[in-house]
PDB file of N, CA and C in Angstrom:
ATOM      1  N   UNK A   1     -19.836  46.369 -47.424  1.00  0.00           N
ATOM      2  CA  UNK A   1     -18.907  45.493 -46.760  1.00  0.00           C
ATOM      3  C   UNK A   1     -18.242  44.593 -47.803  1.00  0.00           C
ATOM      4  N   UNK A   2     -16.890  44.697 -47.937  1.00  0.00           N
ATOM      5  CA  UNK A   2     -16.228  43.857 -48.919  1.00  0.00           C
ATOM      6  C   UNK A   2     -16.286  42.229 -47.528  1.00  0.00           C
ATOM      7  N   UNK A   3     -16.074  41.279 -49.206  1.00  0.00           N
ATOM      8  CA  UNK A   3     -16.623  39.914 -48.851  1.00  0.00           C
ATOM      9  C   UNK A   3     -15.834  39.272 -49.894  1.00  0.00           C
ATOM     10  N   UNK A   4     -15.382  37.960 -49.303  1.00  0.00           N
ATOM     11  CA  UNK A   4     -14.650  37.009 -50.446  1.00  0.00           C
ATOM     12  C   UNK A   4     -15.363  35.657 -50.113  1.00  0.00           C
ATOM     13  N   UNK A   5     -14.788  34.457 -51.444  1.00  0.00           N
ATOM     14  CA  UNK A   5     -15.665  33.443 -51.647  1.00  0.00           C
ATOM     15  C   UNK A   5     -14.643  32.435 -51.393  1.00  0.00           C
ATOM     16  N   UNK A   6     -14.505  31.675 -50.790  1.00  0.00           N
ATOM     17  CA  UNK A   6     -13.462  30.284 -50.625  1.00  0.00           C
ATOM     18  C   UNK A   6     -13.674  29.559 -51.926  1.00  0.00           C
ATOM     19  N   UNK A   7     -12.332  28.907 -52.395  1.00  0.00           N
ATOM     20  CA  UNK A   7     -12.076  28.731 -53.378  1.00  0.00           C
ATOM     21  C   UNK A   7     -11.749  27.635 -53.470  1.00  0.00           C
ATOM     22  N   UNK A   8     -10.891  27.187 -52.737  1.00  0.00           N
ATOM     23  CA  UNK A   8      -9.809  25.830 -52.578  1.00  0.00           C
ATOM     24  C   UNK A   8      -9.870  25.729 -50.948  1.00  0.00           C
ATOM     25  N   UNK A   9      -9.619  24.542 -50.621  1.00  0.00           N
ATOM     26  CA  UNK A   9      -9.887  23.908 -49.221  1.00  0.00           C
ATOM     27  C   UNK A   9      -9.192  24.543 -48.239  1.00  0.00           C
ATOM     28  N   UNK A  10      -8.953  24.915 -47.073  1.00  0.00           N
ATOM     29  CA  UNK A  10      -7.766  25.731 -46.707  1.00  0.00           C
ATOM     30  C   UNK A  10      -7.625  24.756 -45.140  1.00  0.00           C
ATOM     31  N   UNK A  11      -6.073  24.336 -45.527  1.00  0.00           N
ATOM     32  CA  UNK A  11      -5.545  23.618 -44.489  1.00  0.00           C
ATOM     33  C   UNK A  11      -5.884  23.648 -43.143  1.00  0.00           C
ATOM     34  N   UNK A  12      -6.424  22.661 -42.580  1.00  0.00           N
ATOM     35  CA  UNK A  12      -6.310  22.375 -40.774  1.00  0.00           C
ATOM     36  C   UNK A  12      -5.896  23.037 -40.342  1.00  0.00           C
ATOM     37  N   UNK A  13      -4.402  23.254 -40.215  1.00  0.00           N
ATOM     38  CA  UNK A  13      -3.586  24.093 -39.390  1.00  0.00           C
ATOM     39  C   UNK A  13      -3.706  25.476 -39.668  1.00  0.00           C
ATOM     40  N   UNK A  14      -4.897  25.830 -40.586  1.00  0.00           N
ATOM     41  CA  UNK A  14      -4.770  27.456 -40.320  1.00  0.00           C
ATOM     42  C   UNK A  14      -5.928  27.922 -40.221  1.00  0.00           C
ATOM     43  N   UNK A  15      -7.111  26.817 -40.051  1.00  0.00           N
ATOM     44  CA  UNK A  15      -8.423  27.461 -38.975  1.00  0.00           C
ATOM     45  C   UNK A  15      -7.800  27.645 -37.743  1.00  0.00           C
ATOM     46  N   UNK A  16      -8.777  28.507 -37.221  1.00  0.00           N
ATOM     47  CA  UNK A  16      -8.380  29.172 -35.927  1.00  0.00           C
ATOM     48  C   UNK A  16      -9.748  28.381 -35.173  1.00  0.00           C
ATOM     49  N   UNK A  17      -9.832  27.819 -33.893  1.00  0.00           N
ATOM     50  CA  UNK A  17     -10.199  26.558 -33.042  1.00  0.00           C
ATOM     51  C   UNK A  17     -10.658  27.333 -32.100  1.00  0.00           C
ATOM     52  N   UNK A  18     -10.031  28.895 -31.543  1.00  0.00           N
ATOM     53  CA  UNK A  18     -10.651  29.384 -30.418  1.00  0.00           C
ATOM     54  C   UNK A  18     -11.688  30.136 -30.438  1.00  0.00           C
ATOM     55  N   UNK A  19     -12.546  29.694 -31.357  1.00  0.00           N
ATOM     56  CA  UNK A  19     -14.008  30.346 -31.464  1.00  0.00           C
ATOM     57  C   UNK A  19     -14.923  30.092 -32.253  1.00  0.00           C
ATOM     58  N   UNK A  20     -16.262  30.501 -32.669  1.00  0.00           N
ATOM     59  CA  UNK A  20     -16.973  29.492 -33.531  1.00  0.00           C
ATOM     60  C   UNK A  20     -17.717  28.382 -33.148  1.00  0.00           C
ATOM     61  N   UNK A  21     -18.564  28.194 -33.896  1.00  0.00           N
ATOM     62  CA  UNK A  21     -19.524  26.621 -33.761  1.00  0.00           C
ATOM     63  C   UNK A  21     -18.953  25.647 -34.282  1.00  0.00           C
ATOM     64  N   UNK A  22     -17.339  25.587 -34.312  1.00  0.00           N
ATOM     65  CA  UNK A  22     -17.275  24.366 -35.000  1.00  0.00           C
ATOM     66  C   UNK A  22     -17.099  24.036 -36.827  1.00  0.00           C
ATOM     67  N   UNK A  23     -17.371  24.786 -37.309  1.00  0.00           N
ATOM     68  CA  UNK A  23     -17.413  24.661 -38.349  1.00  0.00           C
ATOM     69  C   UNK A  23     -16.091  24.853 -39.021  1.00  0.00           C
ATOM     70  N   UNK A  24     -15.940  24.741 -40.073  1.00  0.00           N
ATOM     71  CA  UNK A  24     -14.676  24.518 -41.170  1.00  0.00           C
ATOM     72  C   UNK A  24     -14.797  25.405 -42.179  1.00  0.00           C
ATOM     73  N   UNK A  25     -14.331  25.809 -42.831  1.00  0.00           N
ATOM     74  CA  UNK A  25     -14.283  27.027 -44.375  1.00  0.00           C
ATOM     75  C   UNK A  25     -14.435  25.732 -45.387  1.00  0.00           C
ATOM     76  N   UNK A  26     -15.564  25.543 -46.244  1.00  0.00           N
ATOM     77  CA  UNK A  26     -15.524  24.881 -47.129  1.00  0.00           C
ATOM     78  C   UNK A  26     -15.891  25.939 -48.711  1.00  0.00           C
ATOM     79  N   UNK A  27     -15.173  25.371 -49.843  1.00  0.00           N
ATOM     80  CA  UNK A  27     -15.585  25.672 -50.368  1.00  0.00           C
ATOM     81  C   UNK A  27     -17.206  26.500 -51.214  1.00  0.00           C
ATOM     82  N   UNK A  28     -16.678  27.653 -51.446  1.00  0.00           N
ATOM     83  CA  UNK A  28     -18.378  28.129 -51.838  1.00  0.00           C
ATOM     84  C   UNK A  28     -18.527  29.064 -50.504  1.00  0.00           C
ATOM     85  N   UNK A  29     -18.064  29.131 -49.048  1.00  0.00           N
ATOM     86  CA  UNK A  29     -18.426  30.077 -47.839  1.00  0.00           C
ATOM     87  C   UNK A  29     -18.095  30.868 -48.243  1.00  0.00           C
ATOM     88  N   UNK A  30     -18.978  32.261 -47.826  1.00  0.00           N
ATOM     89  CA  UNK A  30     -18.746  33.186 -48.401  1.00  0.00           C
ATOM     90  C   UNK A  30     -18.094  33.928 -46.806  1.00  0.00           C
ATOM     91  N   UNK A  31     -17.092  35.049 -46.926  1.00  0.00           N
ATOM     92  CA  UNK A  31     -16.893  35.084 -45.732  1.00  0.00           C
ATOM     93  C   UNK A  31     -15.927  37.111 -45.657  1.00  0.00           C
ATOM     94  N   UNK A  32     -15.560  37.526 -44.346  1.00  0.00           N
ATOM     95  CA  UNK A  32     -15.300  39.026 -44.643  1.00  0.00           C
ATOM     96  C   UNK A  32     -14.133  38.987 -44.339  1.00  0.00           C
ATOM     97  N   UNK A  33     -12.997  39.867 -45.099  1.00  0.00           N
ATOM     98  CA  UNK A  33     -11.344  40.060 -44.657  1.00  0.00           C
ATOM     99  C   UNK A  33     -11.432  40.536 -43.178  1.00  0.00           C
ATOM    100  N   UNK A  34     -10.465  40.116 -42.709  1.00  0.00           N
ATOM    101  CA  UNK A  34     -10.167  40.626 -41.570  1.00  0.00           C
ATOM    102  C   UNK A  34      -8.993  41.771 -41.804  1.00  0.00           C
ATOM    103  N   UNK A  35      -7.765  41.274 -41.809  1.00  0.00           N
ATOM    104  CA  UNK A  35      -6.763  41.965 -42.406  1.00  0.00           C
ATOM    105  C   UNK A  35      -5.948  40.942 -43.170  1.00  0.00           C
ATOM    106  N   UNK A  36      -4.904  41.372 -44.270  1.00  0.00           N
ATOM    107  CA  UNK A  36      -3.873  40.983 -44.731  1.00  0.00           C
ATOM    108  C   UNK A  36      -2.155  40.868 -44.389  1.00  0.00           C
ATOM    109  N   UNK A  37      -1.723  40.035 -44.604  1.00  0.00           N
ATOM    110  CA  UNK A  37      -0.337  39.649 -44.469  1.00  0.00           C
ATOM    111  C   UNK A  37       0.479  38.911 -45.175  1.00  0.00           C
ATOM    112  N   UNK A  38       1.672  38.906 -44.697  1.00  0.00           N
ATOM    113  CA  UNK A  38       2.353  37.660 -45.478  1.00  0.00           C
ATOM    114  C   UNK A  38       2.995  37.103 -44.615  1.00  0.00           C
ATOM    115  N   UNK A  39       3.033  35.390 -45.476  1.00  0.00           N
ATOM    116  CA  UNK A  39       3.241  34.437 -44.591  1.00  0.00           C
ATOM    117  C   UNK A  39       4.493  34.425 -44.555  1.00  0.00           C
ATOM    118  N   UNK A  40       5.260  33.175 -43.635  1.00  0.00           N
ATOM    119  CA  UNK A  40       6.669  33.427 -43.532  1.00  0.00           C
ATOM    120  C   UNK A  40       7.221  33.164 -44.697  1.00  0.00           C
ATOM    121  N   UNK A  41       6.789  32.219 -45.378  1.00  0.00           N
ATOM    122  CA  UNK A  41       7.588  31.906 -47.025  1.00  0.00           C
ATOM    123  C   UNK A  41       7.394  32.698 -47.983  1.00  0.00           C
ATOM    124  N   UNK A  42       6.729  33.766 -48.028  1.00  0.00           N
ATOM    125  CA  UNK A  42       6.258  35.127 -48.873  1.00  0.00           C
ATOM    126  C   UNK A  42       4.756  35.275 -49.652  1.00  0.00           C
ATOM    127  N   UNK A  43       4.240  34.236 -49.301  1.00  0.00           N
ATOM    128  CA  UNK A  43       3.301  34.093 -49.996  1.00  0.00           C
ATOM    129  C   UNK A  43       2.214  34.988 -49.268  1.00  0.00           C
ATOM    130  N   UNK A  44       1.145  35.901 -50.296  1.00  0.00           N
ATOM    131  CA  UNK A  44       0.364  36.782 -49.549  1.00  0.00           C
ATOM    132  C   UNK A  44      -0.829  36.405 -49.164  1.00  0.00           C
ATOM    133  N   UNK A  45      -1.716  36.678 -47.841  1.00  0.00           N
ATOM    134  CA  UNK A  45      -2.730  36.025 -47.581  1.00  0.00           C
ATOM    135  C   UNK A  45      -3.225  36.840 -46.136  1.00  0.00           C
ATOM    136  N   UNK A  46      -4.276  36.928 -45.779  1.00  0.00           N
ATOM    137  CA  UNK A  46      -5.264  37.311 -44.552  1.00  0.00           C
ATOM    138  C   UNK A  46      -5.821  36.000 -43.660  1.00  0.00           C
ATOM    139  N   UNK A  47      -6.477  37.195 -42.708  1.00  0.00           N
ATOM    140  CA  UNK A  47      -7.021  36.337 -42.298  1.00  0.00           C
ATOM    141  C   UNK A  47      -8.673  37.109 -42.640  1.00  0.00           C
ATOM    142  N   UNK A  48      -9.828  35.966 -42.307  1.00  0.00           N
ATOM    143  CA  UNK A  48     -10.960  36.018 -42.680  1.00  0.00           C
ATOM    144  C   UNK A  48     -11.575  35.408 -41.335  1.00  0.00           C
ATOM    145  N   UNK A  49     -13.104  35.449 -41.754  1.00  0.00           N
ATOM    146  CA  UNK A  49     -14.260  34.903 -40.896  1.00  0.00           C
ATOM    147  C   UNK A  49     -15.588  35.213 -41.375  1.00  0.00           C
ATOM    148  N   UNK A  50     -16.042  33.835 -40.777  1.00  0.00           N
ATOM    149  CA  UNK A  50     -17.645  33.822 -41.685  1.00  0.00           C
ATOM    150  C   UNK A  50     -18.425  33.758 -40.299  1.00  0.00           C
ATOM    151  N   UNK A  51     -19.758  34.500 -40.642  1.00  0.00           N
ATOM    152  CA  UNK A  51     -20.743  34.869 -39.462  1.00  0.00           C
ATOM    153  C   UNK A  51     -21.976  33.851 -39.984  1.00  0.00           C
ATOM    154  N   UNK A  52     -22.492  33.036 -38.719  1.00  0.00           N
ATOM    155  CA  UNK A  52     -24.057  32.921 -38.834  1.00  0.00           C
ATOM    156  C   UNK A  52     -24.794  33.734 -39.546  1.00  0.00           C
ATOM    157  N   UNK A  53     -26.558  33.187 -39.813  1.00  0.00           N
ATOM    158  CA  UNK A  53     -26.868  34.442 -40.533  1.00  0.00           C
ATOM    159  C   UNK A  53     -27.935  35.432 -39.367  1.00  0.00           C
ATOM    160  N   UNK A  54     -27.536  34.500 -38.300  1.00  0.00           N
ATOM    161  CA  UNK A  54     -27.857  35.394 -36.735  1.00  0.00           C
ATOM    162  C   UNK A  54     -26.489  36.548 -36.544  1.00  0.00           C
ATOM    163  N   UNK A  55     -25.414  36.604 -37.349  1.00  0.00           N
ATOM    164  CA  UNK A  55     -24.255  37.453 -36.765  1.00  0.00           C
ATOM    165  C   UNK A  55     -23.518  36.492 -35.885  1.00  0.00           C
ATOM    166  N   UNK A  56     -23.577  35.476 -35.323  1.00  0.00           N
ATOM    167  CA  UNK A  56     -22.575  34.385 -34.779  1.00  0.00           C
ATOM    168  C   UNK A  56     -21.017  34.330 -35.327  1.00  0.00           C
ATOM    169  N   UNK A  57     -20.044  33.996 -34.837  1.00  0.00           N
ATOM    170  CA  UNK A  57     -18.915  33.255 -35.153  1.00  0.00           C
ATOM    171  C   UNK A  57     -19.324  32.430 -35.919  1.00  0.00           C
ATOM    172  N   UNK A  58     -19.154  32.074 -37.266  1.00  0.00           N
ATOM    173  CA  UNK A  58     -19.257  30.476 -37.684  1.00  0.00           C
ATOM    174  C   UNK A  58     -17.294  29.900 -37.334  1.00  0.00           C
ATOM    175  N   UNK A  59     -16.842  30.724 -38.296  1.00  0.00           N
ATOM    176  CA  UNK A  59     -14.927  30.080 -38.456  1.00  0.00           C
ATOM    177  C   UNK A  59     -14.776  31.533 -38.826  1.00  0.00           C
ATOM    178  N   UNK A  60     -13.211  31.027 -38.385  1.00  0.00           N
ATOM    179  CA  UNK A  60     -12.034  32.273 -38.732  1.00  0.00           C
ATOM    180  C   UNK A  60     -10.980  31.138 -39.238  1.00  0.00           C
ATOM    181  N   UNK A  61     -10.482  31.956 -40.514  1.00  0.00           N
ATOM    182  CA  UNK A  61      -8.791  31.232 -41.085  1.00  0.00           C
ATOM    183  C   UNK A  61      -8.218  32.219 -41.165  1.00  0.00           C
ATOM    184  N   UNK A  62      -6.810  31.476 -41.510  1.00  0.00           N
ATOM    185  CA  UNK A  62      -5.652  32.254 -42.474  1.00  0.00           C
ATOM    186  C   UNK A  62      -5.752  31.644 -43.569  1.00  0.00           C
ATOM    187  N   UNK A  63      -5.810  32.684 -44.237  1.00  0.00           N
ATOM    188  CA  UNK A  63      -5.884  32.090 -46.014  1.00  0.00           C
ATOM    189  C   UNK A  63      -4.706  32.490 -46.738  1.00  0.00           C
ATOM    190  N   UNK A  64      -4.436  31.869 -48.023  1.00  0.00           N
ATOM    191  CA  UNK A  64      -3.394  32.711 -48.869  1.00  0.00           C
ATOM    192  C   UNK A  64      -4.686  33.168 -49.972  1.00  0.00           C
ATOM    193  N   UNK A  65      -3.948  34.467 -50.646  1.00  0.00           N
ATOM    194  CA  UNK A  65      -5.066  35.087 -51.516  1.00  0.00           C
ATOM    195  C   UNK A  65      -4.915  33.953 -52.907  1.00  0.00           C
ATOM    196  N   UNK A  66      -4.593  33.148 -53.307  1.00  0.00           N
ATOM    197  CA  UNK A  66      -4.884  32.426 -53.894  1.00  0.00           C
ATOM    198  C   UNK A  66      -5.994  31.109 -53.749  1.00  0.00           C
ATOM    199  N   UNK A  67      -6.622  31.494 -52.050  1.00  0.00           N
ATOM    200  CA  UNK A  67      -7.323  30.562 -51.488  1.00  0.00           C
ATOM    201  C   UNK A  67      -8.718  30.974 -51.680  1.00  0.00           C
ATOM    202  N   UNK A  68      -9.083  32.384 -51.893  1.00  0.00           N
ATOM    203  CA  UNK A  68     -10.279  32.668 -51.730  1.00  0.00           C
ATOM    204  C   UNK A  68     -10.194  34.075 -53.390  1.00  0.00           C
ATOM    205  N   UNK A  69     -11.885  34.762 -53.826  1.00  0.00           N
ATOM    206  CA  UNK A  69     -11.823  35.535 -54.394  1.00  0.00           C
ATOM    207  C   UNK A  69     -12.785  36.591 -53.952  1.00  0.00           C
ATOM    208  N   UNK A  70     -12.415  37.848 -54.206  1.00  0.00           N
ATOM    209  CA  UNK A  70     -13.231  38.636 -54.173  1.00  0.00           C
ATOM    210  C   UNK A  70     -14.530  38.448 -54.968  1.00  0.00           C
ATOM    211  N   UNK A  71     -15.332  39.623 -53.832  1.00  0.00           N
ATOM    212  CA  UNK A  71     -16.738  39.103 -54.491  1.00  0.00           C
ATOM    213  C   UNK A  71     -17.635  40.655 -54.589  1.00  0.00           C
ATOM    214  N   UNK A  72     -17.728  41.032 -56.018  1.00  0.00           N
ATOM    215  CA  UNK A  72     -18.034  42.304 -56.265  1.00  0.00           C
ATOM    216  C   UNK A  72     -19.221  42.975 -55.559  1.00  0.00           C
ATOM    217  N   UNK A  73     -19.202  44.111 -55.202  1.00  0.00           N
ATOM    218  CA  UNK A  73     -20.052  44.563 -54.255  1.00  0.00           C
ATOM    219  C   UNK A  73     -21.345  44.341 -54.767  1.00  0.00           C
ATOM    220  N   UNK A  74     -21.813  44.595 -56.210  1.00  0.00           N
ATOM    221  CA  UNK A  74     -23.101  44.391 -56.763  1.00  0.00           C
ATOM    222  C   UNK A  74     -23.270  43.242 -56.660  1.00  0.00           C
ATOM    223  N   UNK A  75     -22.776  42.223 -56.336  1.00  0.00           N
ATOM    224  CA  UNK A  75     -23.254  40.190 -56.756  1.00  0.00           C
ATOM    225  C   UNK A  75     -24.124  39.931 -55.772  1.00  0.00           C
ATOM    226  N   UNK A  76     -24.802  39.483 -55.505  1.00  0.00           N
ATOM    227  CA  UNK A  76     -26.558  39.065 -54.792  1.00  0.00           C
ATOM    228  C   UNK A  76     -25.516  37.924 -54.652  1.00  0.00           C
ATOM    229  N   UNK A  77     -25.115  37.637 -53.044  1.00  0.00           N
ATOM    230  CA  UNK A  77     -24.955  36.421 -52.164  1.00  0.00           C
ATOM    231  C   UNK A  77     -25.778  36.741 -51.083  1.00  0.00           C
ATOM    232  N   UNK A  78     -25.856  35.149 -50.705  1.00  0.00           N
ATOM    233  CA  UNK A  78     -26.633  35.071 -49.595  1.00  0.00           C
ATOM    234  C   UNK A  78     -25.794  35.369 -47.929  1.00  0.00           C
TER     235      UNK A  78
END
């Protein structure tokens, strides 16, 4: 399962509110692509979401790919 790492804070207005415990994307979450896009000003970016470690909703964003990095399949995260 490809997985990326939040990088930089990612704006209010582009967590997604209709699901989840509440929580926020902070730096260091490690979390799985959903799909990719681009935004209206061209800049490229997905959306994502990070799971409990029950499999829960934690958050879903829109990110720009300058917001988060890939995280190589061999790297031991938790």
């Amino acid at each position: 399962m490809r997985r990326v790492r939040i990088i930089a804070t990612v704006p209010e207005e582009r967590i997604d509110r209709t699901g989840g415990d509440g929580s926020t994307p902070k730096i260091g979450d490690i979390a799985i692509p959903d799909h990719g896009f681009t935004f209206p000003d061209g800049r490229s970016g997905g959306s994502i979401y990070c799971l409990t470690a029950g499999g829960q909703l934690k958050w879903s964003a829109d990110v720009l790919d300058s917001e988060i990095e890939a995280i190589p399949d061999n790297e031991d995260v938790p």
